[in-house]
Each structure stands twice: as structure tokens, then as C-alpha cells.
C-alpha atoms as a PDB file:
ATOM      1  CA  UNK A   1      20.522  35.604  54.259  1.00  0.00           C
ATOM      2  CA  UNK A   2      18.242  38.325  53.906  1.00  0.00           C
ATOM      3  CA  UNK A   3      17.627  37.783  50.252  1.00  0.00           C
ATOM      4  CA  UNK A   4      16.848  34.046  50.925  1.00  0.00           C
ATOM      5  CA  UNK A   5      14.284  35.035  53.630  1.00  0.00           C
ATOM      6  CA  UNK A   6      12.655  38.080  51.084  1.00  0.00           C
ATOM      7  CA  UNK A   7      12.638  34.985  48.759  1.00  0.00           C
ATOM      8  CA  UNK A   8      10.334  32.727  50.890  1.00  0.00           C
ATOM      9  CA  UNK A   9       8.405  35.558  51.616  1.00  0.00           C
ATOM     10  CA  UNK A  10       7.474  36.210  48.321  1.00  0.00           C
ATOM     11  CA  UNK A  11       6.745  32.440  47.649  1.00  0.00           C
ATOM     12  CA  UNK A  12       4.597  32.593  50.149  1.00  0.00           C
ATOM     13  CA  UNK A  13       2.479  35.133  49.171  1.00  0.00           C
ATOM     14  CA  UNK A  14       2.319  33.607  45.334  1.00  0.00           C
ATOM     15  CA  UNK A  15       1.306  29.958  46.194  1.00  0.00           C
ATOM     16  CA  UNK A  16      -1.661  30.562  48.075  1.00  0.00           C
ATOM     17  CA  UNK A  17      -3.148  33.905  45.303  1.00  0.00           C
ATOM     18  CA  UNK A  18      -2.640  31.224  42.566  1.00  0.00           C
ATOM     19  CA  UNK A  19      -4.613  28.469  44.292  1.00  0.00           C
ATOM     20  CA  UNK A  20      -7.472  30.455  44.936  1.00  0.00           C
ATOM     21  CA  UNK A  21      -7.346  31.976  41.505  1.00  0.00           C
ATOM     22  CA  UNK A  22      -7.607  28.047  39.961  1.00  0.00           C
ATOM     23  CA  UNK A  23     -10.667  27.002  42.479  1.00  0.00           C
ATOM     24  CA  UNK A  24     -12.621  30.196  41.783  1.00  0.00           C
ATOM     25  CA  UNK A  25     -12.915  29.156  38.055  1.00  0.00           C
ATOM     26  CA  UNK A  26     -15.469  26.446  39.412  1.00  0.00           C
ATOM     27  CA  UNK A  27     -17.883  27.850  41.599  1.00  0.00           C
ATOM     28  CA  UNK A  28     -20.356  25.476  43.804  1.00  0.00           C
ATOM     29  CA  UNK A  29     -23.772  24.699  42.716  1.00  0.00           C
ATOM     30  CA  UNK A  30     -25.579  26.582  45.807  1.00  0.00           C
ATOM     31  CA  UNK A  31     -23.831  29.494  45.499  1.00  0.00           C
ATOM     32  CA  UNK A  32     -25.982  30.109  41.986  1.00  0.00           C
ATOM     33  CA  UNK A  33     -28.678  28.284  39.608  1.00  0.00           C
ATOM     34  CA  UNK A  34     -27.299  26.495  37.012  1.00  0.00           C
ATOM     35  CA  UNK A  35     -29.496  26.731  33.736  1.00  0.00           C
ATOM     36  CA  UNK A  36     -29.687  23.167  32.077  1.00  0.00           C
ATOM     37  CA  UNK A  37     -27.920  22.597  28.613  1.00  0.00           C
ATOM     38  CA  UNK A  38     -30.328  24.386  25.643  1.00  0.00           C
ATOM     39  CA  UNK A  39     -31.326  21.315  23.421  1.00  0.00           C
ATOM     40  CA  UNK A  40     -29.069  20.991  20.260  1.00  0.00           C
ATOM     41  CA  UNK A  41     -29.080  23.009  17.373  1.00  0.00           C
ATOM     42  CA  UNK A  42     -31.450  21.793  14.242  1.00  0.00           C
ATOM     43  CA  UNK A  43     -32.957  19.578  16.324  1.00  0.00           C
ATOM     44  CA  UNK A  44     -36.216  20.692  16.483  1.00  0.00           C
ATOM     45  CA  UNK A  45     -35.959  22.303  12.806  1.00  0.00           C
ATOM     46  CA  UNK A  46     -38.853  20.543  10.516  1.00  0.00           C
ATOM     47  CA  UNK A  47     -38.139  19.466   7.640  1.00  0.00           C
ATOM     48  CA  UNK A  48     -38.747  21.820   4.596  1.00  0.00           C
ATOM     49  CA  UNK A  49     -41.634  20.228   2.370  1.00  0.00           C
ATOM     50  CA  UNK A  50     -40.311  18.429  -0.535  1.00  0.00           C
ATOM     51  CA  UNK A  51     -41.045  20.698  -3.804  1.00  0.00           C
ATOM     52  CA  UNK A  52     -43.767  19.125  -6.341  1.00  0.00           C
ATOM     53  CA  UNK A  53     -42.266  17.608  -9.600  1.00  0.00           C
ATOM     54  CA  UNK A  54     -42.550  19.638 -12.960  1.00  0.00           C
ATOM     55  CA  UNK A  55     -43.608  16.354 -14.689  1.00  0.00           C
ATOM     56  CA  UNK A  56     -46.130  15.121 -12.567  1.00  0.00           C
ATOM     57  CA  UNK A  57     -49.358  16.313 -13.795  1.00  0.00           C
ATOM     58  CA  UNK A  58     -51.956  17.133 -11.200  1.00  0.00           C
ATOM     59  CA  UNK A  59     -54.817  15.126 -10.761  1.00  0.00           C
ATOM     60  CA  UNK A  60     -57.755  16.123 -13.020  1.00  0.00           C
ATOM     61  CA  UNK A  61     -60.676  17.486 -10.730  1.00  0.00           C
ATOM     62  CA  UNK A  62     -63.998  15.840 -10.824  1.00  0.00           C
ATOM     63  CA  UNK A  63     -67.730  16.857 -11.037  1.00  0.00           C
ATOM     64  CA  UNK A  64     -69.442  16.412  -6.942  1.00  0.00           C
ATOM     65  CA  UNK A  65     -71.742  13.756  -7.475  1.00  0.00           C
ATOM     66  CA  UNK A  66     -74.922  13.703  -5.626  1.00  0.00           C
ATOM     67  CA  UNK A  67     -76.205  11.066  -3.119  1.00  0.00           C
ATOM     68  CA  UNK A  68     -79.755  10.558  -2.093  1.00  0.00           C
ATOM     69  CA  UNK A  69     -80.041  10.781   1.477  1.00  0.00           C
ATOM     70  CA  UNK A  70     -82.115   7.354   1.663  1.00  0.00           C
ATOM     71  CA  UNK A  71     -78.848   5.649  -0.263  1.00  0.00           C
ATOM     72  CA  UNK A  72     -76.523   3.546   1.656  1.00  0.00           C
ATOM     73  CA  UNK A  73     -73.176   5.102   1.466  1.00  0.00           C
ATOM     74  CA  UNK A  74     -70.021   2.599   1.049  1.00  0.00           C
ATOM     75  CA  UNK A  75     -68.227   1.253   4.131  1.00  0.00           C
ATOM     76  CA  UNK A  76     -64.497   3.105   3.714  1.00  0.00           C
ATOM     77  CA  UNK A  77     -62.137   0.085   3.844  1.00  0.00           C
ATOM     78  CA  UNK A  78     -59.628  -0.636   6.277  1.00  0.00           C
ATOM     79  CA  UNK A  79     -56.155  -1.036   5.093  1.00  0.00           C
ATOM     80  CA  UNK A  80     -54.429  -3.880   7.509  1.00  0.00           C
ATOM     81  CA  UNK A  81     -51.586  -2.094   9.569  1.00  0.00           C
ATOM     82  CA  UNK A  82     -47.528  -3.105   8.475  1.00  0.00           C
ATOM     83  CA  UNK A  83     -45.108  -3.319  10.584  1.00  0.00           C
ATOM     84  CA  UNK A  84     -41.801  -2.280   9.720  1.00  0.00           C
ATOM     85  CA  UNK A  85     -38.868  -3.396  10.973  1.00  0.00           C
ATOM     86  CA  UNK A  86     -35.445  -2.502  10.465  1.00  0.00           C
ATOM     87  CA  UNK A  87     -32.682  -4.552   9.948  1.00  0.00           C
ATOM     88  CA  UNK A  88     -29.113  -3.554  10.845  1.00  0.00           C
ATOM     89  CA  UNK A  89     -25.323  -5.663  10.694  1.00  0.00           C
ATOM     90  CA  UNK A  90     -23.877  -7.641  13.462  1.00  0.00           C
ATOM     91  CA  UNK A  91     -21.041  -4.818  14.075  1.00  0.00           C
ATOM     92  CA  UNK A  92     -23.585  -2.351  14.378  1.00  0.00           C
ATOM     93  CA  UNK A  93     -25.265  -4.065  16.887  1.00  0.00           C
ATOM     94  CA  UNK A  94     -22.187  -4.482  19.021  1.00  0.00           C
ATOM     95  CA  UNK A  95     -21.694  -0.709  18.233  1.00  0.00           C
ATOM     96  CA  UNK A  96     -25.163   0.456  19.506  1.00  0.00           C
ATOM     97  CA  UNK A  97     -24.588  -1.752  22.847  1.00  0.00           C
ATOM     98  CA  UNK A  98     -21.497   0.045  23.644  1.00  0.00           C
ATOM     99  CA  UNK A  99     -23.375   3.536  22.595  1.00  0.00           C
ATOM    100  CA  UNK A 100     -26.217   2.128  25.199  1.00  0.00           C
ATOM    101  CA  UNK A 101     -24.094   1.317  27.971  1.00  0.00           C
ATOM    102  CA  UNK A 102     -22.469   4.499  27.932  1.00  0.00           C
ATOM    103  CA  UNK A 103     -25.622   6.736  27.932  1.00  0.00           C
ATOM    104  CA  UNK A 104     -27.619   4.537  30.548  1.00  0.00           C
ATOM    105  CA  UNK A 105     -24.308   5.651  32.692  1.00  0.00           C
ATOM    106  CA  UNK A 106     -25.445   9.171  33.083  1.00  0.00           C
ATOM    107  CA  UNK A 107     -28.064   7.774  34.997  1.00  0.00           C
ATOM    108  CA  UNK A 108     -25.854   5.398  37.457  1.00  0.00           C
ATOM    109  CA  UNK A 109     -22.705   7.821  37.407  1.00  0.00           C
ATOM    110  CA  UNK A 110     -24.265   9.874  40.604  1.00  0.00           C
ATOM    111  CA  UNK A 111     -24.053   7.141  42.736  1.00  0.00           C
ATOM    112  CA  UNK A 112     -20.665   5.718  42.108  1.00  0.00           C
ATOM    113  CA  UNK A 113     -19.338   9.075  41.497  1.00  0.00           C
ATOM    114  CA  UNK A 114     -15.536   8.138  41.933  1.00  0.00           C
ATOM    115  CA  UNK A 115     -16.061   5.344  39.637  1.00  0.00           C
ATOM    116  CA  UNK A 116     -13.132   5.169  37.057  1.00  0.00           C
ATOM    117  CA  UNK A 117     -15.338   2.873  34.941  1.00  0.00           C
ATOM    118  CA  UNK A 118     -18.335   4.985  34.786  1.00  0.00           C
ATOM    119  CA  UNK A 119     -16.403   8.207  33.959  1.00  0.00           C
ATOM    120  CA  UNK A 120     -14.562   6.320  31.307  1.00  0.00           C
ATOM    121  CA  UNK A 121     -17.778   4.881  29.551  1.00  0.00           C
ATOM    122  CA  UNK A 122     -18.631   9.109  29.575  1.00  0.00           C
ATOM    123  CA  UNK A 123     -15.410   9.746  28.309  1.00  0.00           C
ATOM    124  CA  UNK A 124     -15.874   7.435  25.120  1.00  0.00           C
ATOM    125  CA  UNK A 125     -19.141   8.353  24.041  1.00  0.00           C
ATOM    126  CA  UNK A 126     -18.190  11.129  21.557  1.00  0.00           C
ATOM    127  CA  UNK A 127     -15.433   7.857  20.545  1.00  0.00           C
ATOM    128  CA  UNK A 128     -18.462   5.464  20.095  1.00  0.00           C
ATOM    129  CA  UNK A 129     -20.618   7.968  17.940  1.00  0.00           C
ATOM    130  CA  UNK A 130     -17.717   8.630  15.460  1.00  0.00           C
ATOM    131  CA  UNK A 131     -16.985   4.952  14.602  1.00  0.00           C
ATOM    132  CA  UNK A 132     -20.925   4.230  14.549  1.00  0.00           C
ATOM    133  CA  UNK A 133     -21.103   7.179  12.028  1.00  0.00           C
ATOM    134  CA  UNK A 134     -18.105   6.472  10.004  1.00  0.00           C
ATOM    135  CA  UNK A 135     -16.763   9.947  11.098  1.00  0.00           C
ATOM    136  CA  UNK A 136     -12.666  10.943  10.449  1.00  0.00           C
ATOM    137  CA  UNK A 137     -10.733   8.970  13.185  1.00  0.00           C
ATOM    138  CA  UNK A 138     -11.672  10.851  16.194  1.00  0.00           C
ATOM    139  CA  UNK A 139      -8.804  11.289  18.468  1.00  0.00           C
ATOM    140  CA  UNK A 140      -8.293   8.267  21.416  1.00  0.00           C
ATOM    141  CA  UNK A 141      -8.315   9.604  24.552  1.00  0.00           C
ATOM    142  CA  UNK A 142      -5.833   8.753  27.472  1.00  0.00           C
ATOM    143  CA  UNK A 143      -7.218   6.120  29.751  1.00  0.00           C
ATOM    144  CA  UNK A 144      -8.734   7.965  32.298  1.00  0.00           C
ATOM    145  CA  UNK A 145      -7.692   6.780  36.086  1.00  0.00           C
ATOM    146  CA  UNK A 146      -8.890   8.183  39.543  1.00  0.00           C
ATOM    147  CA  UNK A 147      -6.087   8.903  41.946  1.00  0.00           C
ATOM    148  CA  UNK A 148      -6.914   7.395  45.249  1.00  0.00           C
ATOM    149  CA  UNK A 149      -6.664  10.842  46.916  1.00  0.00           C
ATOM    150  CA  UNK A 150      -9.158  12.696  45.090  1.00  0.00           C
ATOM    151  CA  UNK A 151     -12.503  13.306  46.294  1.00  0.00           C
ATOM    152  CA  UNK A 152     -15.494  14.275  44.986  1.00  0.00           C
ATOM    153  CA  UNK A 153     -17.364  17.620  45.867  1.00  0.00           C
ATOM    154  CA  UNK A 154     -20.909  16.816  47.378  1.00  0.00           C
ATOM    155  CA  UNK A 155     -23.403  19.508  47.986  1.00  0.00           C
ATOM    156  CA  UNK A 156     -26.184  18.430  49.680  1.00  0.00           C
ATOM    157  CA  UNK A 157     -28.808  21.477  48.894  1.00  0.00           C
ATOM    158  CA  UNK A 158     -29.167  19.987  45.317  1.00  0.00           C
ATOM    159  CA  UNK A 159     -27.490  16.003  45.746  1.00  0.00           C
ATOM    160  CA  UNK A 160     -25.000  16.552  43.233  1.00  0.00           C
ATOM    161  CA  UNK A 161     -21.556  15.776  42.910  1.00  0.00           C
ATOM    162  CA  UNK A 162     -18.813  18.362  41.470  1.00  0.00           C
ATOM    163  CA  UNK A 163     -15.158  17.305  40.327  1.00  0.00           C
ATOM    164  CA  UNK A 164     -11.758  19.734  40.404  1.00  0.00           C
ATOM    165  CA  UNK A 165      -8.939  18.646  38.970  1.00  0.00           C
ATOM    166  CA  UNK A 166     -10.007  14.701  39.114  1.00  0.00           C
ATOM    167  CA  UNK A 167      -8.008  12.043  37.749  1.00  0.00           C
ATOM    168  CA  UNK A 168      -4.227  11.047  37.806  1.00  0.00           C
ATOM    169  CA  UNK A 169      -1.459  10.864  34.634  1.00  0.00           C
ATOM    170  CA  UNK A 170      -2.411  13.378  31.899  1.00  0.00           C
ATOM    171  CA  UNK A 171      -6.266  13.516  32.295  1.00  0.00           C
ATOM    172  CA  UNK A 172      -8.466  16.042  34.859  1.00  0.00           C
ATOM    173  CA  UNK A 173     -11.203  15.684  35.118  1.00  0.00           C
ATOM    174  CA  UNK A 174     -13.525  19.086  36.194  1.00  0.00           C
ATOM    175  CA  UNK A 175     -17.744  19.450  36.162  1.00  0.00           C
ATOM    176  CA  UNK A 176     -20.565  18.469  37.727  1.00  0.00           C
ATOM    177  CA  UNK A 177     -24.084  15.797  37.842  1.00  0.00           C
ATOM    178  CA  UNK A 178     -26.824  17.376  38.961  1.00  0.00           C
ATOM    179  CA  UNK A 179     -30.361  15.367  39.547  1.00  0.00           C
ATOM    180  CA  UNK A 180     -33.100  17.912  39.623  1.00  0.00           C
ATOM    181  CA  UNK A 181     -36.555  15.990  40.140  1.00  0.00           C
ATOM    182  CA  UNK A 182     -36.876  13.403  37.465  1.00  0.00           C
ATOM    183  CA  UNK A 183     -33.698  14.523  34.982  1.00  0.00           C
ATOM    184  CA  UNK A 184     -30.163  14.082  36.081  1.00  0.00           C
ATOM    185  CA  UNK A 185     -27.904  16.843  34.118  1.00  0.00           C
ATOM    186  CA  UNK A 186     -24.218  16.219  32.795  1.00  0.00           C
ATOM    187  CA  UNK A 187     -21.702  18.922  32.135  1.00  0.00           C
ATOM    188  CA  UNK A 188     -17.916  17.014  32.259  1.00  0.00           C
ATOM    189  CA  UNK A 189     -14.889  18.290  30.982  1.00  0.00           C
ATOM    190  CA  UNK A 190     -11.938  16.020  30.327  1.00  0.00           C
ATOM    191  CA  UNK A 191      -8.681  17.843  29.838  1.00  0.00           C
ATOM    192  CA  UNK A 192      -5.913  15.849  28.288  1.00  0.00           C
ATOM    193  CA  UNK A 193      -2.346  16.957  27.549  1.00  0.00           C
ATOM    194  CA  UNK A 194      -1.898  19.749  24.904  1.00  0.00           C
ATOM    195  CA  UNK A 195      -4.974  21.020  23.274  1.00  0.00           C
ATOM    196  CA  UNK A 196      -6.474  17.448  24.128  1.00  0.00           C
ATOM    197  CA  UNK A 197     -10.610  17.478  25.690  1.00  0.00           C
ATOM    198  CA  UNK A 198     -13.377  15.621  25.916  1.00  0.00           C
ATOM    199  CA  UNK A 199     -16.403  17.669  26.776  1.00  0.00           C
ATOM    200  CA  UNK A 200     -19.798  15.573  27.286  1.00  0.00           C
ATOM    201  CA  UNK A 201     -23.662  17.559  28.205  1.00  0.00           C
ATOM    202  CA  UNK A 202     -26.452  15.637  28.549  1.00  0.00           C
ATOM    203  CA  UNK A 203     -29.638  15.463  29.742  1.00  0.00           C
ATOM    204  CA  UNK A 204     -31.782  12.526  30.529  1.00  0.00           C
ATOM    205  CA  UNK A 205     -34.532  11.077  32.853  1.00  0.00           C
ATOM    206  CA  UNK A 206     -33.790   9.447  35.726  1.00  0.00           C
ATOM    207  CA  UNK A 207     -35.881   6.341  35.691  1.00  0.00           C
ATOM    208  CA  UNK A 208     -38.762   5.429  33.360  1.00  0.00           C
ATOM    209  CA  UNK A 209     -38.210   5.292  29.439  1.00  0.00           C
ATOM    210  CA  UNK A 210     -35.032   6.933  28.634  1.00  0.00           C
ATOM    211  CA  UNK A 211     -35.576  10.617  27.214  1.00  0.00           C
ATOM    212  CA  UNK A 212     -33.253  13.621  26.277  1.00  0.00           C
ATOM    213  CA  UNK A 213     -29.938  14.528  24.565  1.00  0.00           C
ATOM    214  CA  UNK A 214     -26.711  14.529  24.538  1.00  0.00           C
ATOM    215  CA  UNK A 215     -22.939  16.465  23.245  1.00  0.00           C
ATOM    216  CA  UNK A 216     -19.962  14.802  22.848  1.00  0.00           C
ATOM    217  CA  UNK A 217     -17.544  17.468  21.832  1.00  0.00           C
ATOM    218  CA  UNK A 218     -13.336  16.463  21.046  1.00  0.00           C
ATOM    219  CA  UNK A 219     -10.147  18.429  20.109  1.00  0.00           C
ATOM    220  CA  UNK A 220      -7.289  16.565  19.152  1.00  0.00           C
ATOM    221  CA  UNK A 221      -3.747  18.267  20.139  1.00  0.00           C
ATOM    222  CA  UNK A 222      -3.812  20.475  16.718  1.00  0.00           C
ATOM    223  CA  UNK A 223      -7.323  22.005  18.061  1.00  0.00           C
ATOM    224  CA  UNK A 224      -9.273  20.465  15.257  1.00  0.00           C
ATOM    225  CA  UNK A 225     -12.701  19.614  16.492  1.00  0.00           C
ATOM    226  CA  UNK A 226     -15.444  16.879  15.917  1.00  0.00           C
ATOM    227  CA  UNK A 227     -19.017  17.629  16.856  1.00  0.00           C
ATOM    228  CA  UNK A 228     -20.978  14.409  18.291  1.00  0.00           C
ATOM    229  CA  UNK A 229     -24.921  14.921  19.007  1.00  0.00           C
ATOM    230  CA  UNK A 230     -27.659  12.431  19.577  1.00  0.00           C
ATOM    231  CA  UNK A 231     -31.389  12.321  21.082  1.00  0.00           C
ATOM    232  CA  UNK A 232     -32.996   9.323  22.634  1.00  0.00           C
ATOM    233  CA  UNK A 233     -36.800   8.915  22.880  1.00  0.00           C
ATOM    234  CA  UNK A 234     -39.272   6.141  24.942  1.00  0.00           C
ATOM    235  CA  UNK A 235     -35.876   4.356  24.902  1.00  0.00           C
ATOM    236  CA  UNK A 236     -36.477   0.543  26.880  1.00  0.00           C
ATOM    237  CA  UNK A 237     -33.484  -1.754  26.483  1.00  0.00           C
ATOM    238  CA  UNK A 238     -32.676  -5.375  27.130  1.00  0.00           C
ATOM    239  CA  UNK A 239     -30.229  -6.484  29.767  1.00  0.00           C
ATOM    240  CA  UNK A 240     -27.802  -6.899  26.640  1.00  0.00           C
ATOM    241  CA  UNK A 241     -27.851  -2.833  26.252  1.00  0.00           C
ATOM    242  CA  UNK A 242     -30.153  -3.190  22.641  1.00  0.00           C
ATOM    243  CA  UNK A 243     -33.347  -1.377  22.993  1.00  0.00           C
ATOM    244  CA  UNK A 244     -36.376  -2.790  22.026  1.00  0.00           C
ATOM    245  CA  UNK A 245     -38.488   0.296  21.881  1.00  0.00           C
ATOM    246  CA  UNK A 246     -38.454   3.732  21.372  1.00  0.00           C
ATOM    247  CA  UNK A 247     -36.449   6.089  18.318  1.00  0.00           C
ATOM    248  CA  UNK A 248     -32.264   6.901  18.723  1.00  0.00           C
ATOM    249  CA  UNK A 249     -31.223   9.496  16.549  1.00  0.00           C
ATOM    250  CA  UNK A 250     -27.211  10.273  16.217  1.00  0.00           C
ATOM    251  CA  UNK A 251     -25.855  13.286  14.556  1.00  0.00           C
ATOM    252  CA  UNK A 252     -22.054  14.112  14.004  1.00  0.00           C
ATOM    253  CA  UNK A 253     -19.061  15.738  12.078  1.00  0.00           C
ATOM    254  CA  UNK A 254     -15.381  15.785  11.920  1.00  0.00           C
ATOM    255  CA  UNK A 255     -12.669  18.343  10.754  1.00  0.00           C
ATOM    256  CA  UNK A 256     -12.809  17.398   7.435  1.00  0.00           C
ATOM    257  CA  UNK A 257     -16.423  18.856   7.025  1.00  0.00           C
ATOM    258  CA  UNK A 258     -18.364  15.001   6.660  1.00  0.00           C
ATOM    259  CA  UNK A 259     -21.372  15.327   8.298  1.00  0.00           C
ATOM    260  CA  UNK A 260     -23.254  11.815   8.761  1.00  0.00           C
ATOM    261  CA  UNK A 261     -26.695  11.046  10.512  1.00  0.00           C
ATOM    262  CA  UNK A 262     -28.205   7.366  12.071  1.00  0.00           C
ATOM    263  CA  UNK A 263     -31.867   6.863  13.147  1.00  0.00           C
ATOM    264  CA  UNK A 264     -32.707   3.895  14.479  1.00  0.00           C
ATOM    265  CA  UNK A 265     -36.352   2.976  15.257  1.00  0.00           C
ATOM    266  CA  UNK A 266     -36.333  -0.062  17.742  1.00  0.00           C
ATOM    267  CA  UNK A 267     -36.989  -2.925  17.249  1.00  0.00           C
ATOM    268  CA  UNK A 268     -34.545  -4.343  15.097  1.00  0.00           C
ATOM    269  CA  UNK A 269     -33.680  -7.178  13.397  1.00  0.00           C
ATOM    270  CA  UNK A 270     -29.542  -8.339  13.630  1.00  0.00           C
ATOM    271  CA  UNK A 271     -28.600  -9.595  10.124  1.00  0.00           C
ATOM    272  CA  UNK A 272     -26.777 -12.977  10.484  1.00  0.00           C
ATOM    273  CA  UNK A 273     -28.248 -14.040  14.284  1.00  0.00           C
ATOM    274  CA  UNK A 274     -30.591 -16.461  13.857  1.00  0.00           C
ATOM    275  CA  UNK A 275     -34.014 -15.935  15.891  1.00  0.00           C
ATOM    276  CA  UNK A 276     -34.913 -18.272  18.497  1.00  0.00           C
ATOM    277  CA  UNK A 277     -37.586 -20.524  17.653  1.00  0.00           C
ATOM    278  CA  UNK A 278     -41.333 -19.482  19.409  1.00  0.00           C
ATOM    279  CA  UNK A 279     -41.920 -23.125  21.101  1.00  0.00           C
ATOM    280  CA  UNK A 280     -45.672 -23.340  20.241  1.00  0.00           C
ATOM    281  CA  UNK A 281     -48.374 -23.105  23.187  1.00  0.00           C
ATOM    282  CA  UNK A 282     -50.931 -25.330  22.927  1.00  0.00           C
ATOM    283  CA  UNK A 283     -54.142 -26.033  25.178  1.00  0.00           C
ATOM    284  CA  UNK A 284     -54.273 -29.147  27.614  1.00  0.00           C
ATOM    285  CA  UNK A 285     -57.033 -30.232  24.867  1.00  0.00           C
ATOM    286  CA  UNK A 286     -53.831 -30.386  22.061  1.00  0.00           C
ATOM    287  CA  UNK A 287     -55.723 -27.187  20.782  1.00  0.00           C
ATOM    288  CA  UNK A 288     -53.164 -24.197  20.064  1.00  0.00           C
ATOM    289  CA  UNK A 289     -53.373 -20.858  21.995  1.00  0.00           C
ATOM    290  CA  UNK A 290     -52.594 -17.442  20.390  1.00  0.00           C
ATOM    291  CA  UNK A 291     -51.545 -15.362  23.271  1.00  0.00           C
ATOM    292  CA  UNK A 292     -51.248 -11.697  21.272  1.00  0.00           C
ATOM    293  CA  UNK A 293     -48.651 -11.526  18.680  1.00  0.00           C
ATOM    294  CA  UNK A 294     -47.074 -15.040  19.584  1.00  0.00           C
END
């Protein structure tokens, strides 16, 4: 009897010390700053200028030729402006909708915070990059599902939400979103059985054009990881997801050392969907009407 009862005593005191020593690995936001997420590496690296060739002669140099001041000097002509548009496949278009749906989520995420759907469109991201680059299969991630007990963390000195230990089966879910002003910032950590994670950073502008960056980190269960990256810029997209302005630049690599790079400069034209016909605007005279580019 007196060994059972020096047993519960003992339990006692171990339950409750290892508790506290899991929640104090997650501190809340207004009990210390939290620095934003640097901006990737190489990102802002310019390019190195390209080397001139050895058979390329340079250009001979010519005598200066004088001009009376009373002569007329020559109008400098106007080249007409091109417009270039790229042109991408059918499958990459669905690919870059998915991409799009899950990086205008870090915008809607803080106000359906307990949102399975939302976390899992986070969740894929680094998923969505690899198969857009062509990448080494990047390990699937478990499907990640709420429990209907958890609860988010709210603290109300910065409106943000935190997570600890969110999510049922084999996935927790621990981090926080932080709006600060016009930029919402993203640090999530998806921990999967094993050596299994997801770890997604980002940060974007709240409303507007969409601007900023993003990680999308992955280990697979033999702790090989893949490196996802990406930067958006005066990003406007069409209820569909496709943006129709701005510059989307993706950068990534996988275990087996493949690094691969995608920049898109919107907008684009899908190969194989035909273009609806421009119905032709004409005055109540039968005259046509050019209304800008139309």
C-alpha cells in the first residue's frame, strides 16, 4: 500500500513538470516582439554582367562631326512599343491556380483560423511548387484534420492567432499569423509522424496588389529535405485564381541537388483555350468605336 501511494505521488509530480515544459517551447506573442521572416537568400543578388565575347570586335570609333548651330538637327525616331506576352500549357495553368489559391490563403487564414481547408491549402504549397517545378517527388503529406476540441490561441494586443499542438491523427499543427498594419506574417509548422514536417513563412500584404515572399520547407521520414521559395509582385488575379498582372517568381530544390526556377510575367496566354471573340462596338451611326486597346 505504501508503495502504490509513493507511486501516485510521484506521477503526480511528473505530469504536470512535463506539461509545462511542452507549452513553454511556444511562448505568446505579447510576452516579446517577434522579428518578421528575413527575405530569402539570393533574392535580391543582381545578376553578374554577362562577360563580352572574344570574337566580337568592338565597334570602330568615329571622328565628332560638327553641326552649325543655325542647322536643324534630326527628329530621333520613335520605335513603336511591343508587347510581349507569354504563353504557357493548359496543365500549367491549372498548376498556377492551385499555387494562387493557396498563397491568397495567407491573407483569409486569420479569419477562419480553425479552418481545416485553409490550413490544408498552407500545408500543400511547398507540394504545389515541386510539381510546378518538376522537382524529385516531394513527400505527400497526411491530410491534415482539426479535432473539434482544439482551439485556437487569440491575443488581442496584436489580433493574431497562435496554434499548440493543433490537429487530430498524425499531424500538429504549432505557429502563429500575425497582421501587423498592412502585412499579415506566417510562421506554421506541420509535424507529421517520424521525421515528417511541413514548415511554411511568408509574408504578404493584406489587401491591395499582392506583394512579398514565401518558404515552403519539407522532410520526408529519412530527413531528406526540399527547399521551396517564391516572391510575388503587383500580383491582381481573376476570380479563377490566374493573375492578370504583376511578376511570380518560384525557386526550389530537392535532395537530389536539381535546382529549377519559373518566372512568370502576367498576362499570359493558355496554349490550347481558345480566346473569346471581342464582339465589336460600334456607334448608333453604324460607325465603330475604339475604346483603348479593344
Amino acid at each position: 500500500m505504501k508503495k502504490f501511494c509513493l507511486l501516485i505521488a510521484l506521477l503526480s509530480l511528473i505530469v504536470p513538470a512535463s506539461l509545462a515544459q511542452n507549452t513553454s517551447d511556444y511562448p505568446l506573442l505579447s510576452q516579446g516582439m517577434i522579428e518578421p521572416p528575413p527575405p530569402p537568400p539570393g533574392f535580391g543578388v543582381p545578376l553578374p554582367p554577362e562577360p563580352p565575347s572574344a570574337n566580337q570586335p568592338e565597334p570602330p570609333m568615329l571622328p565628332p562631326v560638327n553641326v552649325a548651330k543655325d542647322e536643324a538637327k534630326p527628329s530621333a525616331t520613335v520605335q513603336p512599343q511591343v508587347k510581349i506576352v507569354q504563353a504557357i500549357s493548359r496543365e500549367l495553368y491549372e498548376k498556377v491556380k492551385h499555387l494562387m489559391r493557396s498563397i491568397y490563403t495567407f491573407r483569409s487564414v486569420v479569419e477562419k483560423p480553425e479552418s481545416g481547408e485553409h490550413l490544408r491549402r498552407i500545408q500543400n504549397l511547398g507540394r504545389i511548387c515541386a510539381e510546378l517545378l518538376e522537382l524529385h517527388r516531394y513527400p505527400v503529406p497526411s491530410r491534415f484534420v482539426p479535432s473539434h476540441s482544439d482551439r485556437v490561441l487569440r491575443d488581442r494586443s496584436y489580433e493574431a492567432v497562435e496554434y499548440r499542438h493543433f490537429g487530430d491523427f498524425d499531424q500538429r499543427l504549432n505557429g502563429w499569423v500575425k497582421p501587423i498594419d498592412t502585412t499579415v506574417y506566417i510562421d506554421l509548422i506541420f509535424d507529421g509522424r517520424g521525421r515528417r514536417r511541413t514548415h511554411v513563412r511568408a509574408q504578404v500584404t493584406r489587401n491591395g496588389t499582392l506583394d512579398g515572399h514565401f518558404y515552403a520547407y519539407g522532410w520526408d521520414k529519412f530527413g531528406r529535405n526540399w527547399k521551396l521559395q517564391g516572391t510575388m509582385s503587383n500580383l491582381l488575379s481573376f476570380d479563377n485564381g490566374l493573375p492578370y498582372s504583376g511578376e511570380l517568381k518560384i525557386y526550389g530544390a530537392d535532395p537530389t541537388g536539381k535546382s529549377m526556377a519559373l518566372g512568370l510575367q502576367f498576362p499570359v496566354k493558355i496554349l490550347g483555350i481558345a480566346e473569346p471573340a471581342k464582339k465589336e462596338i460600334r456607334h448608333r451611326k453604324g460607325q465603330p468605336v475604339s475604346i483603348g486597346n479593344r
